[in-house]
Structure formats: C-alpha cells, structure tokens
Protein backbone atom coordinates (compact mmCIF):
# COMPACT_ATOMS: atom_id res chain seq x y z
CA UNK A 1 24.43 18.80 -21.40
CA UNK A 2 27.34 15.97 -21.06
CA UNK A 3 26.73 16.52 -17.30
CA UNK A 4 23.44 16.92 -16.68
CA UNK A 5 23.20 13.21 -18.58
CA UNK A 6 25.89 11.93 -16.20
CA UNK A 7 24.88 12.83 -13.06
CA UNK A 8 20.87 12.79 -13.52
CA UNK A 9 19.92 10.30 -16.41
CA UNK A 10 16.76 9.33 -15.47
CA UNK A 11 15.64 13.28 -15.53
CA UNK A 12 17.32 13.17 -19.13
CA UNK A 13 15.63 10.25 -20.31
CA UNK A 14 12.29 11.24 -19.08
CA UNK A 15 13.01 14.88 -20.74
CA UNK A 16 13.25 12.85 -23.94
CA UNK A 17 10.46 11.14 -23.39
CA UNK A 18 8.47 13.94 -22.66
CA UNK A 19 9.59 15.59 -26.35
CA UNK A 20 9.38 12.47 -28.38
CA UNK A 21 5.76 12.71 -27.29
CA UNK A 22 5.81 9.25 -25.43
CA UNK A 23 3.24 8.79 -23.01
CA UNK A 24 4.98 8.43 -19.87
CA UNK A 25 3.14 5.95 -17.37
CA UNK A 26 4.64 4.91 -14.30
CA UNK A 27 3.84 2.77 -10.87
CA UNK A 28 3.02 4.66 -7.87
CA UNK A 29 5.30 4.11 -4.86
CA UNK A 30 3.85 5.52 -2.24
CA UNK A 31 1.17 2.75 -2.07
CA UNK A 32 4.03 0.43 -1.40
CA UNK A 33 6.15 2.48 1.29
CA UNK A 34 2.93 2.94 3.25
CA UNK A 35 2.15 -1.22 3.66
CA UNK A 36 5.98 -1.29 4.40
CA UNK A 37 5.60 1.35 6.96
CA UNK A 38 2.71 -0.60 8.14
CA UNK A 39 4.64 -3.95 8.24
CA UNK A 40 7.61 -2.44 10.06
CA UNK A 41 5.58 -1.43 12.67
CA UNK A 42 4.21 -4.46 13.46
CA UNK A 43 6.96 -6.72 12.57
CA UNK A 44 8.88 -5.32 14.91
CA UNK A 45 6.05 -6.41 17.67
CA UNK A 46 5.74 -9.59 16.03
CA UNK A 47 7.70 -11.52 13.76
CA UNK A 48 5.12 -13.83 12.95
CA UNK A 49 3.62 -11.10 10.84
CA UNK A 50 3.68 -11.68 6.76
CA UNK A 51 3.28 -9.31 4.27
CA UNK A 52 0.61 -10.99 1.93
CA UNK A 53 -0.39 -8.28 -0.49
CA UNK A 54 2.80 -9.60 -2.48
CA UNK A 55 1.04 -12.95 -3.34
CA UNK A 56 -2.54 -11.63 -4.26
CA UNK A 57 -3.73 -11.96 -0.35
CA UNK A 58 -7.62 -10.96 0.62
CA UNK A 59 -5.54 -8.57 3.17
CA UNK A 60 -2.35 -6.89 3.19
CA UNK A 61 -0.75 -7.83 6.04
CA UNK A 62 -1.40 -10.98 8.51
CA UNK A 63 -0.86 -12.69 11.74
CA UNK A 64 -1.82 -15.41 13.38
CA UNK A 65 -4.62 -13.24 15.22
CA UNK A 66 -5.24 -10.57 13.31
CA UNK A 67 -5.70 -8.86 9.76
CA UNK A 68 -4.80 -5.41 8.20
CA UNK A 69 -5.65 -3.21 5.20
CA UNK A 70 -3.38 -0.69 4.41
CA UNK A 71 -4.69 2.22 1.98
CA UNK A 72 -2.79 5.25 1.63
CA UNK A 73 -3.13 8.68 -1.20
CA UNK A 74 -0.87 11.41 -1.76
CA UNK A 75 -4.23 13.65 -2.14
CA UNK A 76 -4.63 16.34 0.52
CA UNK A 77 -8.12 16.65 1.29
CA UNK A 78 -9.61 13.25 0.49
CA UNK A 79 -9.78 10.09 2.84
CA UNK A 80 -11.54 7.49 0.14
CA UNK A 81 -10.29 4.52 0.21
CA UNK A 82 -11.35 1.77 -2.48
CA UNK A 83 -12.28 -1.39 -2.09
CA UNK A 84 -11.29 -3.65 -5.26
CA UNK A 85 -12.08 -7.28 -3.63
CA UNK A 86 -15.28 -8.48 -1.85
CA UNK A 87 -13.36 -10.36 0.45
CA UNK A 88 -11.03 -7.25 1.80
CA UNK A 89 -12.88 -5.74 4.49
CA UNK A 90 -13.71 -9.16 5.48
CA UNK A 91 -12.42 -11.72 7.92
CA UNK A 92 -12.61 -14.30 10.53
CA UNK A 93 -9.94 -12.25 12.43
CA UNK A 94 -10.05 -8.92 14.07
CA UNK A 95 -9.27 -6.49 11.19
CA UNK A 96 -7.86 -2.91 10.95
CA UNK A 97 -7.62 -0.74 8.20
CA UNK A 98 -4.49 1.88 7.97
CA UNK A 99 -4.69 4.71 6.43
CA UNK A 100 -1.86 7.11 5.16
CA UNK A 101 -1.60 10.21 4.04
CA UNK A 102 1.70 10.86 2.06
CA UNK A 103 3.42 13.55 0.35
CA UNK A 104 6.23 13.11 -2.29
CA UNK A 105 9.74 14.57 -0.64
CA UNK A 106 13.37 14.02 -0.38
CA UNK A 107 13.44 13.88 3.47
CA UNK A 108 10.81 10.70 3.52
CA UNK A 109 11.63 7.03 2.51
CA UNK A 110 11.49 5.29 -0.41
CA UNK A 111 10.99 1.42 -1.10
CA UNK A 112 14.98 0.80 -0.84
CA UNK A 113 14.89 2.68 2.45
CA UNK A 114 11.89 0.91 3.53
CA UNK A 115 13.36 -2.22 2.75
CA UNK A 116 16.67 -1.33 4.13
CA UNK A 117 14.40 -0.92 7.80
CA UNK A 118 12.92 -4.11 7.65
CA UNK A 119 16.26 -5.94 7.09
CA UNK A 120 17.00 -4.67 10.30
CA UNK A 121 14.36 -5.44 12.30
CA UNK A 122 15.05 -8.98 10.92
CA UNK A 123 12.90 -9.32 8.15
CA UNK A 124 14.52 -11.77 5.00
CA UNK A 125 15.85 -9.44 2.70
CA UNK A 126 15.68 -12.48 0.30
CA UNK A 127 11.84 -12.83 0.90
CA UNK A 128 11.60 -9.06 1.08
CA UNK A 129 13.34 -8.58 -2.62
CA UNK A 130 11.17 -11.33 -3.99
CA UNK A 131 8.07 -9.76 -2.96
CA UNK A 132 8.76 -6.60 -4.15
CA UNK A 133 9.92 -7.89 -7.36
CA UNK A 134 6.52 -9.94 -7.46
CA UNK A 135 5.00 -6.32 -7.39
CA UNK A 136 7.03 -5.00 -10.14
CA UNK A 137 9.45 -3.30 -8.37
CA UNK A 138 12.46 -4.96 -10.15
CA UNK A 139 16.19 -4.06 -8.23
CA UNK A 140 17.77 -1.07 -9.95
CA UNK A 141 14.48 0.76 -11.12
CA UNK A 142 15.03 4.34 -10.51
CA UNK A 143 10.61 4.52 -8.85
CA UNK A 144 12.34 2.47 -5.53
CA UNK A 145 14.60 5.81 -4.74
CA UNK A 146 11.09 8.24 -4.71
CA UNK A 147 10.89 9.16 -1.74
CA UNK A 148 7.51 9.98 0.62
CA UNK A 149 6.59 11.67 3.81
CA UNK A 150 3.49 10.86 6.45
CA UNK A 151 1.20 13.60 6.88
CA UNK A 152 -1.23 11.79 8.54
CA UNK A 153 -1.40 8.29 9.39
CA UNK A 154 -4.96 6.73 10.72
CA UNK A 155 -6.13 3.52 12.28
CA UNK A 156 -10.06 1.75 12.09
CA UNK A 157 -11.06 -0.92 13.51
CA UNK A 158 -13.39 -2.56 11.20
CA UNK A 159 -16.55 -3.69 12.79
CA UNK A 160 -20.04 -3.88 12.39
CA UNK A 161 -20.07 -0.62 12.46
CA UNK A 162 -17.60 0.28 9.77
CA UNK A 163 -19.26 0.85 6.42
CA UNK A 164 -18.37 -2.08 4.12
CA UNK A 165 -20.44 -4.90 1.62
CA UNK A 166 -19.76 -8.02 2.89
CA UNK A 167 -22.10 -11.52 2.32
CA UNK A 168 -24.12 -10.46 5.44
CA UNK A 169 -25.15 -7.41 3.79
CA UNK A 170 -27.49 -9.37 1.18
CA UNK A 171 -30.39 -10.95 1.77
CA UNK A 172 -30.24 -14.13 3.60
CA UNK A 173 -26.53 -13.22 4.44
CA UNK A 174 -25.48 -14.32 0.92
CA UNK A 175 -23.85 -12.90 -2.15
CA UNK A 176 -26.71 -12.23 -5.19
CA UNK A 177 -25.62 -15.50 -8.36
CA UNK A 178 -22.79 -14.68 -10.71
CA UNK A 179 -21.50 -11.90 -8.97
CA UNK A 180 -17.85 -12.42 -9.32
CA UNK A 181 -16.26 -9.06 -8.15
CA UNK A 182 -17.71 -5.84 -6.13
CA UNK A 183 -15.69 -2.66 -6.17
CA UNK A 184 -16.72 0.34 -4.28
CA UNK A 185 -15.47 3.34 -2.33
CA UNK A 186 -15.73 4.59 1.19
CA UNK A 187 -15.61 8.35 2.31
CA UNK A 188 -13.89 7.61 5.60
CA UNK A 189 -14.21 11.53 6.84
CA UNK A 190 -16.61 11.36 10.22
CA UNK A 191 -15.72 7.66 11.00
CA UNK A 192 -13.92 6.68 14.04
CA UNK A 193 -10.43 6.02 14.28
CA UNK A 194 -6.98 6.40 16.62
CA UNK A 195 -3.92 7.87 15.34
C-alpha cells in the first residue's frame, strides 16, 4: 500500500474519496485541449491570433479577420454542439466553428502538453499560464496531465445557411424585450463541413 501511495497518489486519494462517500466532481479537459489544438493550428499561420475564450470572449479564438468556435465531446455518436451565448454564432467577421471528437488516452495530449506546443510555436508561456489559470486550471493540478486523442476533427463555415438564432432571426431583425440569454443546441449530423 506504501507504494501504490508513492508512486500514484492521486489514484489513492480519489480511492478514498470514492469510500468516504465524497462526491467526486471534476473539470473536463478535453474541452480545453481541443481550443488549444485549435489555436496551435492557427497560431502557427498567424501570430496575430488570440485565444479569447480565457477572458469571457463572444468567440473562442480571434484574428484580425476572422472568428472561431471551438466545440468538442468525448461522446461517440453525437455531434451536438451547444450554444450558451446569443452572441456566439454571431459576428461581423467570417466565422468557423471546429468541432472535435476526442477520446480519453495515454498516447494523446493533455493541457501541459498542449501548452508545452504552443510555447514553441512562440506563443507567451506567461500569457498562456495566465489564461489557463483564469480557467481554473491552476499549475500542479493533476486534470492538466489527462490526456486525449482526435477521432474526428470537423470544420463549418457558419453562414446563412448554418442553423443558428441570431437578432435577424426575430421579427424586424431584433431580439424579443428582456431577453437576456438564449441557450440552445444544434444536431450538426447532415450539415456541411471540411475535415
């Protein structure tokens, strides 16, 4: 038992959790890695990028010409996505929405990975530590070494075609009085999209 604890604690103290009858509630990673994936890729292309999700952004990711949603789920079969802000499938921009599929597995990345990319593709690792930490994903917490695959990994271009409630989609192109927040969610199976 004296070595189990020493070289897995966190399995032992979740064990203990587990028989002390605690509920056990934790953060999901994977929702992370996938706008990190997202923001490597187009970092890379263009430093000008920013991840904005960090400070409560309408979008997760922006430039100076475009915007992107990231959604990802760690469910096989499903591709809904939800929308929590009225303003997220919305913009002046050209917007995309990426969508992951992920699976939990030691050959994947984790946030410290993730992070570890972006550093060298340039990215502040000073900015990069504050925004995760912003999220909740404080240094040292044993959820940044979980580790996630891509199954799948899809792109849309939202347009007026892409199903979405925006202002335009009330009468007289404006939002009904006192409605403060929409939430809603979109089957994506059967839309268009590249991979």
């Amino acid at each position: 038992n004296r070595q189990k604890l020493l070289s897995s604690p966190v399995a032992w103290w979740n064990g203990w959790i587990g028989m002390l009858g605690n509920r056990v509630g934790s953060k999901n990673s994977y929702d992370i890695i996938a706008e990190m994936m997202a923001l490597k890729d187009l970092f890379s292309k263009d430093n000008s990028i920013q991840w904005t999700a960090s400070h409560a952004g309408s979008h997760d990711i922006e430039s100076p010409t475009n915007s992107y949603e990231v959604k990802s789920t760690i469910k096989k079969s499903e591709t809904n996505v939800t929308i929590s802000s009225r303003f997220q499938l919305d913009s002046e921009k050209p917007l995309e929405l990426w969508f992951y599929r992920m699976e939990e597995s030691e050959q994947g990345f984790s946030i410290n990975d993730m992070k570890n990319e972006l550093v060298k593709c340039g990215y502040s690792e000073s900015t990069l530590e504050a925004q995760l930490q912003s999220k909740g994903f404080i240094l040292g917490n044993s959820i940044r070494e979980r580790k996630y695959i891509v199954l799948e990994r899809r792109k849309y271009t939202i347009d007026e075609s892409f199903p979405r409630i925006v202002e335009s989609s009330f009468k007289n192109d404006v939002y009904p009085k006192n409605i403060i927040k929409i939430l809603y969610t979109i089957d994506l199976e059967g839309l268009d999209y590249t991979i």
